[in-house]
C-alpha atoms as a PDB file:
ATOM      1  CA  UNK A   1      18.506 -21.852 -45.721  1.00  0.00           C
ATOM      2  CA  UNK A   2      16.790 -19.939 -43.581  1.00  0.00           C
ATOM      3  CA  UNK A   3      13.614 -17.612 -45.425  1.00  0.00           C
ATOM      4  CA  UNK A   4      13.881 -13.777 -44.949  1.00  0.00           C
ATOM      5  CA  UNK A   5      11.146 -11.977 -43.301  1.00  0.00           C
ATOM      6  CA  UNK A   6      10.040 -10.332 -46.481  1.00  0.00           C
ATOM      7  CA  UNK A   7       9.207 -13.774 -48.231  1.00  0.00           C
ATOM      8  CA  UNK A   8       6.814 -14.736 -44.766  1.00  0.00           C
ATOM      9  CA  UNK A   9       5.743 -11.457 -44.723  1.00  0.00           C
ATOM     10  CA  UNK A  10       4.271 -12.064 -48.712  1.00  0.00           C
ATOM     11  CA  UNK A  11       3.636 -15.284 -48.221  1.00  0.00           C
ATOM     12  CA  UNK A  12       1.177 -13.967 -45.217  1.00  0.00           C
ATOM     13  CA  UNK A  13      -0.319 -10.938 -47.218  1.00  0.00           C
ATOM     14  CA  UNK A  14      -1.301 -12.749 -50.756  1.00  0.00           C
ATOM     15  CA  UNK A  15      -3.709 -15.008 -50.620  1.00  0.00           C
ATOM     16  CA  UNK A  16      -3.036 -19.344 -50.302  1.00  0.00           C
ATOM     17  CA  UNK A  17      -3.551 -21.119 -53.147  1.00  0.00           C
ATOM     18  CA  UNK A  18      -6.374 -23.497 -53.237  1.00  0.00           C
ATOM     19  CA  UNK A  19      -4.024 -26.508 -52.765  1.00  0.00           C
ATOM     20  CA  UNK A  20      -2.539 -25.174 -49.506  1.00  0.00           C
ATOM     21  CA  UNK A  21      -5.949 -23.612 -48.066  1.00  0.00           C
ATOM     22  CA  UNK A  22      -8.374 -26.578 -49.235  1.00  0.00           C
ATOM     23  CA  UNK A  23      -6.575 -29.413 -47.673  1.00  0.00           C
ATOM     24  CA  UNK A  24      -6.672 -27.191 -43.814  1.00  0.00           C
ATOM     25  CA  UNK A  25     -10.637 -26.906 -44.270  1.00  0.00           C
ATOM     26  CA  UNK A  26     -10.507 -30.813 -45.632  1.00  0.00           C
ATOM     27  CA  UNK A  27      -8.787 -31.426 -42.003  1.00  0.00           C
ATOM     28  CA  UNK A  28     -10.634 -29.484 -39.757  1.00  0.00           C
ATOM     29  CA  UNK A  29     -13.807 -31.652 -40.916  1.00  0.00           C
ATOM     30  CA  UNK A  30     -12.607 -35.037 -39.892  1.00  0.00           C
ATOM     31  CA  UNK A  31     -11.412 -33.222 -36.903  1.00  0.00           C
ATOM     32  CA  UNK A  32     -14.201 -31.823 -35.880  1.00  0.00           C
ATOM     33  CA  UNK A  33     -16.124 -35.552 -36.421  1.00  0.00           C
ATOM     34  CA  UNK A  34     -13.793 -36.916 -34.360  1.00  0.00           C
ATOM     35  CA  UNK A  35     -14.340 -34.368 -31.226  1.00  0.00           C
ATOM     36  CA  UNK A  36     -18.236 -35.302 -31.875  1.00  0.00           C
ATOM     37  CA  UNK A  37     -18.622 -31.826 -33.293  1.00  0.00           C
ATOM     38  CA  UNK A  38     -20.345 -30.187 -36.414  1.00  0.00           C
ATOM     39  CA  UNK A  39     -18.515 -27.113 -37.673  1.00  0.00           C
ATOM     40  CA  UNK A  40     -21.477 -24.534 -39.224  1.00  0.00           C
ATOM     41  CA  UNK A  41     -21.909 -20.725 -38.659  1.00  0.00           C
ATOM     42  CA  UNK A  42     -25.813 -20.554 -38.390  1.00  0.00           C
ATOM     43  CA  UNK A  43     -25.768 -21.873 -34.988  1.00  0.00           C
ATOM     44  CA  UNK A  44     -23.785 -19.736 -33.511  1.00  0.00           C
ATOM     45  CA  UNK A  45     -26.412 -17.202 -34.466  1.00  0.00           C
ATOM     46  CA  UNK A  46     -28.462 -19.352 -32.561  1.00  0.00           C
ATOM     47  CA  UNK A  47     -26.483 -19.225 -29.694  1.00  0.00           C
ATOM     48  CA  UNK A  48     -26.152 -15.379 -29.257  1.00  0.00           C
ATOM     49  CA  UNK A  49     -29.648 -15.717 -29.438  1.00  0.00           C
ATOM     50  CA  UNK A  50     -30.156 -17.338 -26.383  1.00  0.00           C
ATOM     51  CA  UNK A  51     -27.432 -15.426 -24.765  1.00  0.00           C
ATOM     52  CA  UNK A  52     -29.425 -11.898 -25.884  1.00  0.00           C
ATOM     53  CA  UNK A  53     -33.190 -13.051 -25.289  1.00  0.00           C
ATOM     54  CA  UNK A  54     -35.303 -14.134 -22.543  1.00  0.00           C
ATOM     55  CA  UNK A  55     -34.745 -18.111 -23.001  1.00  0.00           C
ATOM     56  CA  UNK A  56     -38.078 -18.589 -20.835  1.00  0.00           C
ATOM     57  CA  UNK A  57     -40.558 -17.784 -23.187  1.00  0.00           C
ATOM     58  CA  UNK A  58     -39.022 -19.681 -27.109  1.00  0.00           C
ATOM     59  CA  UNK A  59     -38.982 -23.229 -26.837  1.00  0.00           C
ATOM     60  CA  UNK A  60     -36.762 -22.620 -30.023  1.00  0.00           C
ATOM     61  CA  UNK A  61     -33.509 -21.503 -27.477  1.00  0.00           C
ATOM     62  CA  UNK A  62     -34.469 -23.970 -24.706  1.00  0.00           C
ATOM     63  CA  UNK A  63     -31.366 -25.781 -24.382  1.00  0.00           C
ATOM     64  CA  UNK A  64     -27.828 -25.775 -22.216  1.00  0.00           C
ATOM     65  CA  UNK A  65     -24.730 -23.938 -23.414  1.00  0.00           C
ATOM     66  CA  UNK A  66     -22.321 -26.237 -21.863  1.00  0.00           C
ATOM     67  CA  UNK A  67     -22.267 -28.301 -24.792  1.00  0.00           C
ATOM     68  CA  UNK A  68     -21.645 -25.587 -26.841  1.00  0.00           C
ATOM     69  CA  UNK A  69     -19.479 -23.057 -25.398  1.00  0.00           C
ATOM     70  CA  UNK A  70     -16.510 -24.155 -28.166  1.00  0.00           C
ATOM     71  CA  UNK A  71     -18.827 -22.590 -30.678  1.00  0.00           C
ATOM     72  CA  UNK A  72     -18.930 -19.365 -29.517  1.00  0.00           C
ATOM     73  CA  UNK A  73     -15.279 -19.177 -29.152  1.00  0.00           C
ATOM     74  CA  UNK A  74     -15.410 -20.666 -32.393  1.00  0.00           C
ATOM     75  CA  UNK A  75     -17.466 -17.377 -33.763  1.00  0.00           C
ATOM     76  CA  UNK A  76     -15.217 -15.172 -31.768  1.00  0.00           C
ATOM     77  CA  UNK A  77     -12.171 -16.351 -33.312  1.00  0.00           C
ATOM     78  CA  UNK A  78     -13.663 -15.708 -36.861  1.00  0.00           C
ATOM     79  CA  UNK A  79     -14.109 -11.948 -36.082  1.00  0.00           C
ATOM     80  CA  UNK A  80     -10.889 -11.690 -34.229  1.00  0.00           C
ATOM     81  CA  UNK A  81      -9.169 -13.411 -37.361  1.00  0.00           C
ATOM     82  CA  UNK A  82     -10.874 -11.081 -39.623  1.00  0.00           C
ATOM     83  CA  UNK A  83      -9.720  -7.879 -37.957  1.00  0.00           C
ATOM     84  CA  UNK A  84      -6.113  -9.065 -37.391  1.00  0.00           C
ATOM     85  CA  UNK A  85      -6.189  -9.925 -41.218  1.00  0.00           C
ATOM     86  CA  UNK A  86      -7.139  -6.354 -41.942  1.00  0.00           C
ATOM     87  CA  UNK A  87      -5.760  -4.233 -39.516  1.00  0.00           C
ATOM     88  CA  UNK A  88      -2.198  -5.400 -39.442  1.00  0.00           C
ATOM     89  CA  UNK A  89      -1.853  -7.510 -42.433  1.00  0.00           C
ATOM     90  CA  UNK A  90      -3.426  -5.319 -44.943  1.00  0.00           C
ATOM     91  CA  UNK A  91      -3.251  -1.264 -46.257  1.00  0.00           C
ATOM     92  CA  UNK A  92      -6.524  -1.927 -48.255  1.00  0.00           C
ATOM     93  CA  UNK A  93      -9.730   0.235 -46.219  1.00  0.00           C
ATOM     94  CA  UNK A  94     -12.794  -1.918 -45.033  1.00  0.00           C
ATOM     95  CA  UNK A  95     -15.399  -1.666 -47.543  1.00  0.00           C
ATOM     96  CA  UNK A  96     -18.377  -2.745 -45.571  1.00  0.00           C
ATOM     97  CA  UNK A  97     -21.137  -2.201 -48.421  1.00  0.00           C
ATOM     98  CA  UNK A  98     -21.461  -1.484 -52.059  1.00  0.00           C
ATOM     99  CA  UNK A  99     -22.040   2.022 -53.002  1.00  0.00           C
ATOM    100  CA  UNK A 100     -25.195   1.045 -54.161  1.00  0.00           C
ATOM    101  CA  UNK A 101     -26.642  -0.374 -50.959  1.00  0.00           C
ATOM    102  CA  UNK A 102     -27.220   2.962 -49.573  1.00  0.00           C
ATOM    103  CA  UNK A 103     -30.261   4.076 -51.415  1.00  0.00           C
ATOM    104  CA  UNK A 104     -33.474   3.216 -50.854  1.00  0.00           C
ATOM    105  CA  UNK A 105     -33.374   0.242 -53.599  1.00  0.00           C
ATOM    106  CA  UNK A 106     -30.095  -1.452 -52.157  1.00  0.00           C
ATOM    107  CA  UNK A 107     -31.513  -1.136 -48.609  1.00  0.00           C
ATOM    108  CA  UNK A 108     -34.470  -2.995 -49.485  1.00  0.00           C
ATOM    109  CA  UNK A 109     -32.472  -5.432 -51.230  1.00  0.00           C
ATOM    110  CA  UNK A 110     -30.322  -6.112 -48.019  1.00  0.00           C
ATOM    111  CA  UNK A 111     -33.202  -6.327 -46.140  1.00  0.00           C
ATOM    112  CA  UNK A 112     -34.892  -8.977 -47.952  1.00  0.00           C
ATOM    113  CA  UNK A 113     -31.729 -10.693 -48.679  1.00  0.00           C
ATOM    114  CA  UNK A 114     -30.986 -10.787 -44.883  1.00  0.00           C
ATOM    115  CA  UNK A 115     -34.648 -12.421 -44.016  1.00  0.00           C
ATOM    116  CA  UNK A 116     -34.139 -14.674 -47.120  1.00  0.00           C
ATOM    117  CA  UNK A 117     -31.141 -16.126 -45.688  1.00  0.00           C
ATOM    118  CA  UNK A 118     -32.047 -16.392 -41.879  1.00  0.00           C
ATOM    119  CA  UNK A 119     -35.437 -18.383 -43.256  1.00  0.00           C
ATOM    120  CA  UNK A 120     -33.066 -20.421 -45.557  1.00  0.00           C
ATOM    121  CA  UNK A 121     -30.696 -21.717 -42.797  1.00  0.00           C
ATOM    122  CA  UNK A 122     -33.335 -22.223 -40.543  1.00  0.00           C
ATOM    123  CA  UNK A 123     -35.684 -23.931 -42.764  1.00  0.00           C
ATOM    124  CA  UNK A 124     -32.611 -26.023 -44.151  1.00  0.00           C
ATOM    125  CA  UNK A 125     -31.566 -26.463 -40.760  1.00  0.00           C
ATOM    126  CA  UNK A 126     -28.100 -25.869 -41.531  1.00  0.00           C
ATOM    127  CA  UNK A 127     -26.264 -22.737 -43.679  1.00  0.00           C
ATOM    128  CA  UNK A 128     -23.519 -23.169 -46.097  1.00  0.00           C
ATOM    129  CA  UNK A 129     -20.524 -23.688 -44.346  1.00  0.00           C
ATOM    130  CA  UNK A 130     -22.163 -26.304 -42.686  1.00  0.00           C
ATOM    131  CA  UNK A 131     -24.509 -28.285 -45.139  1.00  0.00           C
ATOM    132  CA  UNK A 132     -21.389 -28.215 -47.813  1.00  0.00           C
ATOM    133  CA  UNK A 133     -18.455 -29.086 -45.692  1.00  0.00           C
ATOM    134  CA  UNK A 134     -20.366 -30.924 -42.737  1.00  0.00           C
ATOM    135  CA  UNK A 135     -22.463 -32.562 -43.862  1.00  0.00           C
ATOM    136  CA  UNK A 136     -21.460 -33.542 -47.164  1.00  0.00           C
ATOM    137  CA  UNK A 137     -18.540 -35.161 -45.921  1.00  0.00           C
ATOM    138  CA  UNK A 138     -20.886 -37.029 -43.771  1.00  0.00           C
ATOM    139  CA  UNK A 139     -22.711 -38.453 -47.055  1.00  0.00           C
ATOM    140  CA  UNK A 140     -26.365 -36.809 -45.792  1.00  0.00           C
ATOM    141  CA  UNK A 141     -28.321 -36.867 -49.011  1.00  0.00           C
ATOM    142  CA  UNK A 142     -30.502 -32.890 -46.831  1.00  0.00           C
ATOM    143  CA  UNK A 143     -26.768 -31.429 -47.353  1.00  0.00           C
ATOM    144  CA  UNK A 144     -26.434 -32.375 -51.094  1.00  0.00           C
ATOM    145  CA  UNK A 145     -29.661 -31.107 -51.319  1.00  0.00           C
ATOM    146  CA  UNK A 146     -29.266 -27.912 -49.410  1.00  0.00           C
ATOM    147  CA  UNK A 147     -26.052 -27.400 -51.219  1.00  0.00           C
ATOM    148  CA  UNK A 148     -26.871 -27.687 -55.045  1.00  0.00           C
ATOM    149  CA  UNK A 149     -29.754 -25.344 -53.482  1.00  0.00           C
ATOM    150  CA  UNK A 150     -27.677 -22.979 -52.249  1.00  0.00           C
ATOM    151  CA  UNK A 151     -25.380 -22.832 -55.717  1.00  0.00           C
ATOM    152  CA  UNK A 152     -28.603 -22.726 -58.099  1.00  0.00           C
ATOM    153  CA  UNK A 153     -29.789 -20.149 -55.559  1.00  0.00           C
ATOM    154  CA  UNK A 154     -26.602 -17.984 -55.922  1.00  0.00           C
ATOM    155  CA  UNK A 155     -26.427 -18.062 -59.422  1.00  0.00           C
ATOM    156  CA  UNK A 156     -30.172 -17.206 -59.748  1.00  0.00           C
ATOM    157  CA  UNK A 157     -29.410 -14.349 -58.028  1.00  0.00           C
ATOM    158  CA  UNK A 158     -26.467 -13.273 -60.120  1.00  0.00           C
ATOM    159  CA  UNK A 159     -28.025 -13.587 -63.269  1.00  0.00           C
ATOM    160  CA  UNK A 160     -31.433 -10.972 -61.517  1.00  0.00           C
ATOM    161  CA  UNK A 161     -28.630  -9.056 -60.721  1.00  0.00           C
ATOM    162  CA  UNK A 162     -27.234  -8.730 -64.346  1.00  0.00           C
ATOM    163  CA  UNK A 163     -30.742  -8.604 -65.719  1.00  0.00           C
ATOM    164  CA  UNK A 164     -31.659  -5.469 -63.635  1.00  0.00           C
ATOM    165  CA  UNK A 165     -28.593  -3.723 -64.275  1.00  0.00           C
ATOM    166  CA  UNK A 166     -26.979  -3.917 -60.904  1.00  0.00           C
ATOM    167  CA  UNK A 167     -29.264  -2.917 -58.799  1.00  0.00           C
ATOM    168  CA  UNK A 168     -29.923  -6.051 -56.552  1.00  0.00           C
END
């Protein structure tokens, strides 16, 4: 018995169930080990960096991009993913920000969010994506670490958030 395009078609627009979606991310990390690869988002950041700034003068982005061209395709793949999702899979408008960011308070709080979070991943070496499914399957005790960080971190944040009425 062959399925009928409207079952795909829901089956495409809802979302997966944790027991489809979690094992694909649980593969793609022994994958990726295999290939000799780490799978993170923070250094592709790093990457358009060096692409976008003189090279010559930061030690920081002195390195080859042969290595790493995968990554950037990588990246590119997550924002080409992201609009096909929305655009022809979905009716619902982007929502880029909150209502509330755009005053003077939830600008402020975006900014210092933003800088929060780039000194974070750079001072953990590593973001989220990276320290929780990289290297925690890789048993490194900095990911555990940067991990339960991250969670206390996030729920910290929630319960300002609550505390000040929304505004953060």
């Amino acid at each position: 018995m062959q399925p009928r395009q409207e079952e795909i078609l829901d089956a495409i627009l809802h979302p997966w169930p944790w027991y489809v979606v979690g094992p694909i991310i649980g593969l793609f990390v022994p994958t990726m080990a295999i290939l000799g690869k780490k799978l993170g988002i923070s250094s592709n950041l790093k990457h358009l960096c060096h692409l976008a700034l003189p090279v010559g003068k930061i030690p920081y982005l002195q390195y080859s991009l042969k290595e790493m061209h995968w990554s950037l395709w990588f990246f590119a793949g997550l924002f080409l993913g992201g609009a096909i999702g929305q655009f022809a899979l979905s009716d619902v408008p982007i929502t880029m920000l909150a209502g509330s960011s755009y005053s003077a308070m939830g600008l402020m709080g975006l900014l210092l969010g933003g800088v929060a979070i780039g000194f974070g991943t750079r001072y953990a070496e590593g973001c989220t994506s990276g320290h929780t499914l990289s290297g925690l399957s890789n048993l490194q005790v900095a990911s555990l670490v940067a991990s339960v960080s991250f969670f206390a971190g996030g729920l910290a944040m929630r319960l300002l958030n609550y505390l000040l009425g929304g505004v953060v």
